[in-house]
C-alpha atoms as a PDB file:
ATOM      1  CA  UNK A   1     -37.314  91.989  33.631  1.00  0.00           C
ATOM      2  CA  UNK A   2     -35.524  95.104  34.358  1.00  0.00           C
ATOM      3  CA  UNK A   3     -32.911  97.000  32.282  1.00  0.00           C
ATOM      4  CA  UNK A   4     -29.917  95.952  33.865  1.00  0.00           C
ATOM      5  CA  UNK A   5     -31.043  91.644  33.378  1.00  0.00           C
ATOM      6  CA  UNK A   6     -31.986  92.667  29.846  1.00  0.00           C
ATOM      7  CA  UNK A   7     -28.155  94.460  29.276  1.00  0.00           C
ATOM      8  CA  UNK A   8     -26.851  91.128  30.397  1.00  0.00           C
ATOM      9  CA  UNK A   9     -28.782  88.674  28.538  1.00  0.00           C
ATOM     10  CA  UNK A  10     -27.674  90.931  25.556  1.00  0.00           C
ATOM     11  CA  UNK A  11     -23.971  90.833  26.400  1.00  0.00           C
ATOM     12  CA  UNK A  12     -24.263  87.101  26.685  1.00  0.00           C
ATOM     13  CA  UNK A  13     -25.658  87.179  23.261  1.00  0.00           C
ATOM     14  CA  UNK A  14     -22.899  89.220  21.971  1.00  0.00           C
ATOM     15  CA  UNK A  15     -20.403  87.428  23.776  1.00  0.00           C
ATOM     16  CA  UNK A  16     -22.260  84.315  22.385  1.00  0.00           C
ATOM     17  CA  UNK A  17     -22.099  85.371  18.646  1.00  0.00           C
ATOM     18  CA  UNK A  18     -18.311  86.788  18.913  1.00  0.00           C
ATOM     19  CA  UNK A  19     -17.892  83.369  19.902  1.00  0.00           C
ATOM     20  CA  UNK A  20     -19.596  81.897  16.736  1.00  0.00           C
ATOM     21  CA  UNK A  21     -18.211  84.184  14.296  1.00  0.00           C
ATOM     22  CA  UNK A  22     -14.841  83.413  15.838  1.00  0.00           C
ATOM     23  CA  UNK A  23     -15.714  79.673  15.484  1.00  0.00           C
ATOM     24  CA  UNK A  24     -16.642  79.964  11.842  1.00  0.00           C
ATOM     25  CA  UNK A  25     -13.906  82.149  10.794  1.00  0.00           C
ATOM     26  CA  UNK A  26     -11.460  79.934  12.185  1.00  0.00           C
ATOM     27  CA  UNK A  27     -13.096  76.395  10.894  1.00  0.00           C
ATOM     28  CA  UNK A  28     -13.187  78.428   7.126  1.00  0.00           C
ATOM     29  CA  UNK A  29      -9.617  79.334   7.836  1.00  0.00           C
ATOM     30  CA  UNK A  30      -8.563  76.106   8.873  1.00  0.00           C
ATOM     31  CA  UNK A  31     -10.692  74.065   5.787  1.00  0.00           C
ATOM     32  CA  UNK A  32      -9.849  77.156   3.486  1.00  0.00           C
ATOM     33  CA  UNK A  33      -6.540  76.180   3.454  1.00  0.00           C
ATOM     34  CA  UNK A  34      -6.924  72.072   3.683  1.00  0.00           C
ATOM     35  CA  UNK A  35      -8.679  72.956   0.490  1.00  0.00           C
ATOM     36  CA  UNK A  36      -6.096  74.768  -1.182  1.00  0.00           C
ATOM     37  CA  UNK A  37      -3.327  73.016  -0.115  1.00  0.00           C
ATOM     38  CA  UNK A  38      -5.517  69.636  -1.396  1.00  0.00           C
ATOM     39  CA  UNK A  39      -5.484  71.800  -5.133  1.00  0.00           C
ATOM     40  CA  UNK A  40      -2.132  72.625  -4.907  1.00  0.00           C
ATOM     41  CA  UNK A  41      -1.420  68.704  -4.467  1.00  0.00           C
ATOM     42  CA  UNK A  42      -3.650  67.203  -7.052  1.00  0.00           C
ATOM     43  CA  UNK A  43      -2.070  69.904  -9.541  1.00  0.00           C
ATOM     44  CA  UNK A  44       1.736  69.144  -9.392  1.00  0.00           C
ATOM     45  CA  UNK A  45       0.438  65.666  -9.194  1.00  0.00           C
ATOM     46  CA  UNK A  46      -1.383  65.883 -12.334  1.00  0.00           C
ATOM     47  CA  UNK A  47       1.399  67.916 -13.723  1.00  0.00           C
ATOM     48  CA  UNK A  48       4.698  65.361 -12.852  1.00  0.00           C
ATOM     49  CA  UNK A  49       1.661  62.348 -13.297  1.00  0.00           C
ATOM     50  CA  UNK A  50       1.542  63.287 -17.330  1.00  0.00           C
ATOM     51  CA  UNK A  51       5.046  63.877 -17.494  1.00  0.00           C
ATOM     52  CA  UNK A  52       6.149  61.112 -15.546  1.00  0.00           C
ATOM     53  CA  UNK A  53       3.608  58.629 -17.568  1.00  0.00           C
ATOM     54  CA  UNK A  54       4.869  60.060 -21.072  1.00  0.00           C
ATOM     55  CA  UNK A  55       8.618  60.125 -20.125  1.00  0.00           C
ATOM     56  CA  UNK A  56       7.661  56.110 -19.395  1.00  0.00           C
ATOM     57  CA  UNK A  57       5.652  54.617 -21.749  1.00  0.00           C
ATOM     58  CA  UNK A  58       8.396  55.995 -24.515  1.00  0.00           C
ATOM     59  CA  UNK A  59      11.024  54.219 -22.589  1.00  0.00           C
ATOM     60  CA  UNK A  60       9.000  51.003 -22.121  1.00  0.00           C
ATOM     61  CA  UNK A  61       8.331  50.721 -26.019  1.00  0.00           C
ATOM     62  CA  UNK A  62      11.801  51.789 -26.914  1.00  0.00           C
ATOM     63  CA  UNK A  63      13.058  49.297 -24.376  1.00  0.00           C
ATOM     64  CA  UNK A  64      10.857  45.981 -25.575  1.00  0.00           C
ATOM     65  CA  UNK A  65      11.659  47.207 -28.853  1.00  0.00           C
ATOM     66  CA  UNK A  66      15.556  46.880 -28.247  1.00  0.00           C
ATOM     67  CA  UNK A  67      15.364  43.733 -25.525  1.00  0.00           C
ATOM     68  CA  UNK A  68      13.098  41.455 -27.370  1.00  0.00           C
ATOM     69  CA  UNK A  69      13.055  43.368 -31.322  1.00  0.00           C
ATOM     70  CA  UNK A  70       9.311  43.394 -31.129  1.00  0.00           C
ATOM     71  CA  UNK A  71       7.097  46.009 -31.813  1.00  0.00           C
ATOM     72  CA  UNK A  72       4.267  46.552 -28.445  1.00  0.00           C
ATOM     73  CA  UNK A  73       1.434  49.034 -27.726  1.00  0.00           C
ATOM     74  CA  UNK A  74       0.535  49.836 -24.001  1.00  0.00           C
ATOM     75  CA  UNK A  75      -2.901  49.186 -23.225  1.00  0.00           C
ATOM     76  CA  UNK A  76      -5.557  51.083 -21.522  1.00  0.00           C
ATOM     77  CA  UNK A  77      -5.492  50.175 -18.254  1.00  0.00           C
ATOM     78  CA  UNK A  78      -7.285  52.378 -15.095  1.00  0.00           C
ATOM     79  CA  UNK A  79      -6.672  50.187 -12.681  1.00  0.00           C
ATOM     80  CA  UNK A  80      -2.971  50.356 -13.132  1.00  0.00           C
ATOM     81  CA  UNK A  81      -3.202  53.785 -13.979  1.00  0.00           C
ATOM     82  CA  UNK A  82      -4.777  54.539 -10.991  1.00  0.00           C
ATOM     83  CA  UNK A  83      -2.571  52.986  -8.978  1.00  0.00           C
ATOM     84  CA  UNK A  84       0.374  54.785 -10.630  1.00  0.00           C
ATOM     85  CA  UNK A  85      -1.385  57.848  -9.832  1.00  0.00           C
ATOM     86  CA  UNK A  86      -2.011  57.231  -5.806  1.00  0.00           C
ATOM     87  CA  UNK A  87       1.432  56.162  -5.683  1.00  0.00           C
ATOM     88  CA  UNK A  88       3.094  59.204  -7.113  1.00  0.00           C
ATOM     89  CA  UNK A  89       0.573  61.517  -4.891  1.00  0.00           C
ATOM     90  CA  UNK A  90       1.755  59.887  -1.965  1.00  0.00           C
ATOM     91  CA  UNK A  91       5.536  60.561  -2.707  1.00  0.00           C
ATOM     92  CA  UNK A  92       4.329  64.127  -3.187  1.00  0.00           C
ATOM     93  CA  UNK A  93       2.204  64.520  -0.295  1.00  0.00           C
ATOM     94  CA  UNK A  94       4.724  63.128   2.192  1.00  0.00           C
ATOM     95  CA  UNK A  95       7.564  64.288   0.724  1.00  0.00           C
ATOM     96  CA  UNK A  96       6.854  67.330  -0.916  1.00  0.00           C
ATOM     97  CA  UNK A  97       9.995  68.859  -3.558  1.00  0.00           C
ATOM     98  CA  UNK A  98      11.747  65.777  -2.973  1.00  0.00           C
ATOM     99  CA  UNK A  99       9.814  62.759  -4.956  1.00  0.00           C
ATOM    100  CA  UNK A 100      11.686  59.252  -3.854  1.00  0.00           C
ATOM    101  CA  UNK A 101      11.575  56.367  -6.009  1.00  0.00           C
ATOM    102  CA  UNK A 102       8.171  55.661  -7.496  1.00  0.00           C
ATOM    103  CA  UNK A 103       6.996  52.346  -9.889  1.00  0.00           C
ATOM    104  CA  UNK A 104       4.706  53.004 -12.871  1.00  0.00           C
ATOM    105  CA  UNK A 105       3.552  50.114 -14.243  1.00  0.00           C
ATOM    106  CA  UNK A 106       2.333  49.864 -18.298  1.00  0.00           C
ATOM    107  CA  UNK A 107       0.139  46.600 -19.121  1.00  0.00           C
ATOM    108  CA  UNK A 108       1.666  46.242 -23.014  1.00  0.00           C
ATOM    109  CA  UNK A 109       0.905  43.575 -25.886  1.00  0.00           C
ATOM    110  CA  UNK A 110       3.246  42.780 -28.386  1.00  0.00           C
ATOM    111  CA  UNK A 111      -0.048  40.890 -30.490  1.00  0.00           C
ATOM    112  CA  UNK A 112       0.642  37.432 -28.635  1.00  0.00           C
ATOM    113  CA  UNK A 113       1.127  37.956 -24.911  1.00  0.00           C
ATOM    114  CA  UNK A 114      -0.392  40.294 -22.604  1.00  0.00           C
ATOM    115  CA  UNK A 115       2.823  41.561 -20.059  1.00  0.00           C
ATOM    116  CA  UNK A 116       3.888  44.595 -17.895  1.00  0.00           C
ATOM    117  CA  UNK A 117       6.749  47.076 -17.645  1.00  0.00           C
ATOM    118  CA  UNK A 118       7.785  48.360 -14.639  1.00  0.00           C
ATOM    119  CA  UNK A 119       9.305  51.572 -14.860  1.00  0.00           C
ATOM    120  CA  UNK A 120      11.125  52.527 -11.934  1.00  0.00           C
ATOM    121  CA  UNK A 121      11.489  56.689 -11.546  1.00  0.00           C
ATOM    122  CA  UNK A 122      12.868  59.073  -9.048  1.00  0.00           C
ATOM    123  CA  UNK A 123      10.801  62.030  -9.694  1.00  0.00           C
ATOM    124  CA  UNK A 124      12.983  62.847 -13.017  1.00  0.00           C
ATOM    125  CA  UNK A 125      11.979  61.940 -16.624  1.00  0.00           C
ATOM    126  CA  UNK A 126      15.336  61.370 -17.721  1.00  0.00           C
ATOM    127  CA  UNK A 127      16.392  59.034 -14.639  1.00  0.00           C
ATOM    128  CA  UNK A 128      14.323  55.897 -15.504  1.00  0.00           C
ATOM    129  CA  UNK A 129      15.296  52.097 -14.797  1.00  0.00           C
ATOM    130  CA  UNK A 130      13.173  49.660 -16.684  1.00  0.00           C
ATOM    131  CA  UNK A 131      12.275  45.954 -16.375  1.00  0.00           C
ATOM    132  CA  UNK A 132       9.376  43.910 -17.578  1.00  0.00           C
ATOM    133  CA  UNK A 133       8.083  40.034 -16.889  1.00  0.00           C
ATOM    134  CA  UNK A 134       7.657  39.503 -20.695  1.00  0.00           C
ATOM    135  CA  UNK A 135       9.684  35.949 -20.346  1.00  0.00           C
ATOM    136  CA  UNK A 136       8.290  35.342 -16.945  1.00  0.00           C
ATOM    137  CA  UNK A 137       7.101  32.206 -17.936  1.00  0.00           C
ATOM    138  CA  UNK A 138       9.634  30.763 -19.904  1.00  0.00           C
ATOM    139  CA  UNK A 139      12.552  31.923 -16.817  1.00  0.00           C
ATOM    140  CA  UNK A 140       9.992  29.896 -14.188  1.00  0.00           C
ATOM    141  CA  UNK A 141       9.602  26.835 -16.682  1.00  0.00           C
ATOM    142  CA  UNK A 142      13.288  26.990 -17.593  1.00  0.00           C
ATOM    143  CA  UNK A 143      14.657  27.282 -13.816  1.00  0.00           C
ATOM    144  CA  UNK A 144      12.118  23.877 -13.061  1.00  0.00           C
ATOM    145  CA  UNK A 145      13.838  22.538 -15.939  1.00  0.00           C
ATOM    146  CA  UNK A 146      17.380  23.339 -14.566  1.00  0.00           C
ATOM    147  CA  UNK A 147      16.054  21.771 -11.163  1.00  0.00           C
ATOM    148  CA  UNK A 148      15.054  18.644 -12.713  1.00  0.00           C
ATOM    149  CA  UNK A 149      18.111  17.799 -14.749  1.00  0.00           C
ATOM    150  CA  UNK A 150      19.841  16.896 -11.093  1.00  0.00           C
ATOM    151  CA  UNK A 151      16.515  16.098  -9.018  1.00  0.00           C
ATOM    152  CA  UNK A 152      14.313  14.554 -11.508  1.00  0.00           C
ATOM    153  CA  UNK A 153      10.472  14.017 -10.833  1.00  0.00           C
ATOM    154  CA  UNK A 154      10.254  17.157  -8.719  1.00  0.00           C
ATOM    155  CA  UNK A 155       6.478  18.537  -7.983  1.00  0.00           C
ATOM    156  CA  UNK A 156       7.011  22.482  -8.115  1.00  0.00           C
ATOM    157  CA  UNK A 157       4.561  23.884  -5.390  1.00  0.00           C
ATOM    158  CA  UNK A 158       5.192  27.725  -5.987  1.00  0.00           C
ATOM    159  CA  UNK A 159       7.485  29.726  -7.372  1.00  0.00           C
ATOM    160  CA  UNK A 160       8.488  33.358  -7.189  1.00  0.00           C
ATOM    161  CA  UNK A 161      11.293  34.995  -9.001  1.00  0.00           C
ATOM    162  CA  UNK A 162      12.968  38.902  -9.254  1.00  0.00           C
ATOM    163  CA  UNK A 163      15.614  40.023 -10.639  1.00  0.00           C
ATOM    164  CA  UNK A 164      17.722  41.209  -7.941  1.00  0.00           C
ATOM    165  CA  UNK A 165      18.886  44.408  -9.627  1.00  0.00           C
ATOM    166  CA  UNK A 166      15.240  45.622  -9.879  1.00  0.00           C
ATOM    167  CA  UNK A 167      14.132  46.887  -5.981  1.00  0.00           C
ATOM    168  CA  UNK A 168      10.461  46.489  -5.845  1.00  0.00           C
ATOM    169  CA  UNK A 169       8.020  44.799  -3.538  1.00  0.00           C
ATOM    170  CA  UNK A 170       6.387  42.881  -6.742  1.00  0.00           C
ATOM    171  CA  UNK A 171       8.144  39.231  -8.361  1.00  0.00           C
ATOM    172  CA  UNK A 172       8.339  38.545 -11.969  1.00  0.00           C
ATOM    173  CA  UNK A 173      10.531  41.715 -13.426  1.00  0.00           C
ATOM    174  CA  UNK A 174      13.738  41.048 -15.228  1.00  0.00           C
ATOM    175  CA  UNK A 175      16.481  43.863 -16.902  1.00  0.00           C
ATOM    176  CA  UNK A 176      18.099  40.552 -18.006  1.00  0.00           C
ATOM    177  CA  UNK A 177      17.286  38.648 -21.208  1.00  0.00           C
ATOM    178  CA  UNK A 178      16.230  34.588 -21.136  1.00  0.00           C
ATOM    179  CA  UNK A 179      18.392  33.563 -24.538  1.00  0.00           C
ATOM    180  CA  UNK A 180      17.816  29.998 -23.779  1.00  0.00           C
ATOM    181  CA  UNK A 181      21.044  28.963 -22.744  1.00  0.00           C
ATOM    182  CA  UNK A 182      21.623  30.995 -19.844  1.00  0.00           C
ATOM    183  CA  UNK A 183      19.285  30.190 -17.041  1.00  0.00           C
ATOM    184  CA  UNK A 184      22.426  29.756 -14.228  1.00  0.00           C
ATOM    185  CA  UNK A 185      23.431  33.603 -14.629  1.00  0.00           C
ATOM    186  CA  UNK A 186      19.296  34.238 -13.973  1.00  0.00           C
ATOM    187  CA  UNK A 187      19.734  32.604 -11.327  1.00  0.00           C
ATOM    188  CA  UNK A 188      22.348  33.770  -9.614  1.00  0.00           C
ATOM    189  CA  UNK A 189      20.566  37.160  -9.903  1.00  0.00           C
ATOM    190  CA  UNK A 190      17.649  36.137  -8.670  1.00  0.00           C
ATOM    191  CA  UNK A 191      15.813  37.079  -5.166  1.00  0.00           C
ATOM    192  CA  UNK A 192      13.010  34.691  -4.379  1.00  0.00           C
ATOM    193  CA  UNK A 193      11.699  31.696  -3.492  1.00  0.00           C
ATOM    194  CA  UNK A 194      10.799  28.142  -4.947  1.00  0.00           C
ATOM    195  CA  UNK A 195       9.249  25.037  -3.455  1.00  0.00           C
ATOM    196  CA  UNK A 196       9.607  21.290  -4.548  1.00  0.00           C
ATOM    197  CA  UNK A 197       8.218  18.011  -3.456  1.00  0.00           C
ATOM    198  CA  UNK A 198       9.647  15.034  -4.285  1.00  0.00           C
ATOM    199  CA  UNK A 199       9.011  10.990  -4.134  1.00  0.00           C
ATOM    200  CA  UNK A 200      12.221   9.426  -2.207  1.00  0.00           C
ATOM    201  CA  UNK A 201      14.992  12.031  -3.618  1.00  0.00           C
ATOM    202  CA  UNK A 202      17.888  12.470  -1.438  1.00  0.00           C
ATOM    203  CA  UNK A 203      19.235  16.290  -1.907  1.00  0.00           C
ATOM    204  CA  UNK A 204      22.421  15.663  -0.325  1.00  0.00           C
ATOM    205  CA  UNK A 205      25.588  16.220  -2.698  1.00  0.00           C
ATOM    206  CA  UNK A 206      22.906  18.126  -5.475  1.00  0.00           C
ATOM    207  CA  UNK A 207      24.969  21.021  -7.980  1.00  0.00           C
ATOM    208  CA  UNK A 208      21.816  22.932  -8.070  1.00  0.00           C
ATOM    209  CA  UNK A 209      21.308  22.886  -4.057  1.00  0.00           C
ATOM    210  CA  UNK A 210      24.833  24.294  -3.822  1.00  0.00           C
ATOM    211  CA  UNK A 211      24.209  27.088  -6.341  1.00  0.00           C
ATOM    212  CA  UNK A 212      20.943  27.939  -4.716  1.00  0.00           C
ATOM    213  CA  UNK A 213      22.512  27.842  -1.082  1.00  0.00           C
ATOM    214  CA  UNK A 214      24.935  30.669  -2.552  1.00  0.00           C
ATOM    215  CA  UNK A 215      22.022  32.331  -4.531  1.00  0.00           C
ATOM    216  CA  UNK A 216      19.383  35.027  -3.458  1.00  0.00           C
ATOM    217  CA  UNK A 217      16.312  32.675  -3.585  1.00  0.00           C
ATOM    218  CA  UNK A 218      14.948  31.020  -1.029  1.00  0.00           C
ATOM    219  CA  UNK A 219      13.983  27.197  -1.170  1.00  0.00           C
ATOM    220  CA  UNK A 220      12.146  24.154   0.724  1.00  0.00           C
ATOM    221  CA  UNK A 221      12.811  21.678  -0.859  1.00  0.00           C
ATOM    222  CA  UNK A 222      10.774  18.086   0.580  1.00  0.00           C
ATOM    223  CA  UNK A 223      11.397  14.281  -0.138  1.00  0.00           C
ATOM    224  CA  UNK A 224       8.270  11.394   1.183  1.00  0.00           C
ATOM    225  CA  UNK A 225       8.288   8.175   0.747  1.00  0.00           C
ATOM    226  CA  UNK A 226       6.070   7.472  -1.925  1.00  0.00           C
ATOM    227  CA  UNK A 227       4.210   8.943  -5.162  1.00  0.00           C
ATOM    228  CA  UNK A 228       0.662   9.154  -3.265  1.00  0.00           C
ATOM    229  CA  UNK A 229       2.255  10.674  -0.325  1.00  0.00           C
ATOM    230  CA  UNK A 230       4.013  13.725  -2.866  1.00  0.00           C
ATOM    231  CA  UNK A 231       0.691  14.003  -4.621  1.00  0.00           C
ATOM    232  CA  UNK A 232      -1.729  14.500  -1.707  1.00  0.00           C
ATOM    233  CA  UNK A 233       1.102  16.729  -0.250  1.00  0.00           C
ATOM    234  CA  UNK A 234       1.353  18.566  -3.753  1.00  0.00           C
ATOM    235  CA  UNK A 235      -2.476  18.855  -3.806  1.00  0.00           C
ATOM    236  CA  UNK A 236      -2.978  20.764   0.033  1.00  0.00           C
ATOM    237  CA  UNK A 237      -0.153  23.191  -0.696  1.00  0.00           C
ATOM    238  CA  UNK A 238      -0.693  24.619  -3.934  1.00  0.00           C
ATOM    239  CA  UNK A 239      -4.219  25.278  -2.646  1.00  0.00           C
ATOM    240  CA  UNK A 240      -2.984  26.768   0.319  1.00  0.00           C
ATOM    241  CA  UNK A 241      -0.031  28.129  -0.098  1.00  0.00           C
ATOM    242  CA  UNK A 242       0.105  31.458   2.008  1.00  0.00           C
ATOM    243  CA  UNK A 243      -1.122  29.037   4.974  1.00  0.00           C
ATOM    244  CA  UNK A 244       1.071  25.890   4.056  1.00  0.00           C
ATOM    245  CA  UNK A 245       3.725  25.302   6.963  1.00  0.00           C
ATOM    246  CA  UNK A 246       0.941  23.364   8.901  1.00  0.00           C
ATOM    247  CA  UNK A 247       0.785  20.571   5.833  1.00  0.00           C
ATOM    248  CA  UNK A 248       4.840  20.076   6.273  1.00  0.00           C
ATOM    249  CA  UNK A 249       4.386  19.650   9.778  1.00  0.00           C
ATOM    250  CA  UNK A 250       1.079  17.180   9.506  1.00  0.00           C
ATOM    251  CA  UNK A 251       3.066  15.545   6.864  1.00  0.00           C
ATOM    252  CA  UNK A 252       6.511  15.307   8.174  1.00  0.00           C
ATOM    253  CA  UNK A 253       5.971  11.873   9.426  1.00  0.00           C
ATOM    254  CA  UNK A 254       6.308  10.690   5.570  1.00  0.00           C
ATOM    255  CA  UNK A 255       9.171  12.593   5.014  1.00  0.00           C
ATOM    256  CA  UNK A 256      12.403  10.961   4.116  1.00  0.00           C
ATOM    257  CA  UNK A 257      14.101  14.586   3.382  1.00  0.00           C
ATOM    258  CA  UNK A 258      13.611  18.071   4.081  1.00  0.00           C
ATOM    259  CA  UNK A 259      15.964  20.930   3.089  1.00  0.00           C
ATOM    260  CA  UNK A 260      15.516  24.501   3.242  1.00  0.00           C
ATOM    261  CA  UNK A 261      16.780  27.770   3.205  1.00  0.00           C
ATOM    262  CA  UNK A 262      15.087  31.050   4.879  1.00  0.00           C
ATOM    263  CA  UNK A 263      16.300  34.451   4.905  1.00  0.00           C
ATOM    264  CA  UNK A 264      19.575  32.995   3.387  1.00  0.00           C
ATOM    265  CA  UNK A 265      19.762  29.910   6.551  1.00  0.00           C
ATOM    266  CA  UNK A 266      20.208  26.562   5.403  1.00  0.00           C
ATOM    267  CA  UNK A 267      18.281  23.961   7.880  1.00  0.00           C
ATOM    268  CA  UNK A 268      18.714  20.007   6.757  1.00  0.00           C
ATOM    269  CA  UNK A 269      16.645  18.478   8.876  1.00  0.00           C
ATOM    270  CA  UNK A 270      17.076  15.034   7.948  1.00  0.00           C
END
């Protein structure tokens, strides 16, 4: 091989190594700074994370405290607390200085329930709105209650409740207190939805159709012509209720009365 082939194969190997070194030095750049900017995230998340978790779990005690005059400790929880955590790096990954309306949510125990607090937050400690599902179970029982006073013998196939005032994706969270008399204002600040099957009810002329018609919650309410019919009906739907609108229509033949109202639309079919 003379000289001048030898010169350049040892350009090309220059040229060839430039081109590395250039390579690496711009892959370090370019992961250099994913890195850093990856630190800078997780540290103002850890930072607003503790400050944001403190400034809530003292409003969530001081606000059971006041609402229900019961003393509660918040529970360990990493599940939740993870999930608090991913949701408040999001808001500061996508949105950088400006942190938009996060939910932390504290799993608390007053010594005889086990219930969470939902602690709505727009980035600042002192700008919190709090609401908890404490009487979640005494609202649902009650509103079944207030259902069956006009429409006795109703089957209640699911039921999900919110209070209106309190904008999250998740049912069950009330500002509002349950005093026992006062189910028809929870109502009427309730989003929602509830489903009942009946045994040969007619709905027409019903008080508590009316108010729900005018009401944030959505309803279905169904009517068949006999006890078995309800009961097998009952049966399919709570065990499939994410997947139930094939029962009402394999079952519609034994219905006597079907009401409903979607996205605020009243349909009487019959």
């Amino acid at each position: 091989m003379d000289s001048k082939s030898k010169r350049k194969i040892s350009g090309e190997k220059i040229v060839f190594l430039i081109m590395i070194l250039a390579v690496v030095i711009v892959y370090g750049g370019v992961c250099g700074r994913y890195y850093i900017n990856e630190a800078v995230i997780n540290h103002k998340t850890d930072k607003i994370y503790k400050e944001q978790m403190a400034a809530a779990s003292d409003s969530a005690l001081k606000y059971i405290r006041e609402k229900y005059e019961v003393e509660a400790e918040i529970l360990e929880d990493p599940q939740t607390y993870d999930y608090n955590r991913d949701i408040l790096e999001l808001a500061i990954r996508y949105h950088e200085d400006e942190v938009e309306d996060i939910y932390i949510f504290l799993k608390m125990t007053d010594g005889s329930r086990e219930f969470y607090v939902n602690v709505k937050s727009d980035g600042q400690p002192d700008n919190l709105i709090v609401s908890d599902n404490y009487q979640y179970d005494e609202i649902k029982a009650a509103f079944a209650d207030r259902i069956s006073e006009e429409l006795p013998g109703g089957n209640v196939l699911d039921m999900r409740l919110c209070d209106k005032k309190v904008r999250s994706s998740y049912y069950s969270f009330f500002d509002i207190y349950y005093s026992g008399d006062n189910i028809d204002e929870i109502i009427d600040r309730c989003s929602g939805k509830v489903e009942v099957a009946f045994t040969y009810t007619d709905f027409s002329g019903s008080e508590i159709v009316k108010k729900l018609d005018g009401s944030g919650i959505d309803y279905r309410f169904v009517s068949f012509v006999s006890s078995e019919r309800t009961e097998e009906f009952a049966e399919l739907v709570r065990e499939h209720i994410y997947n139930s609108d094939k029962y009402y229509s394999e079952y519609s033949e034994y219905m006597v009365h079907y009401r409903e109202k979607k996205d605020g639309k009243v349909n009487n079919k019959m």
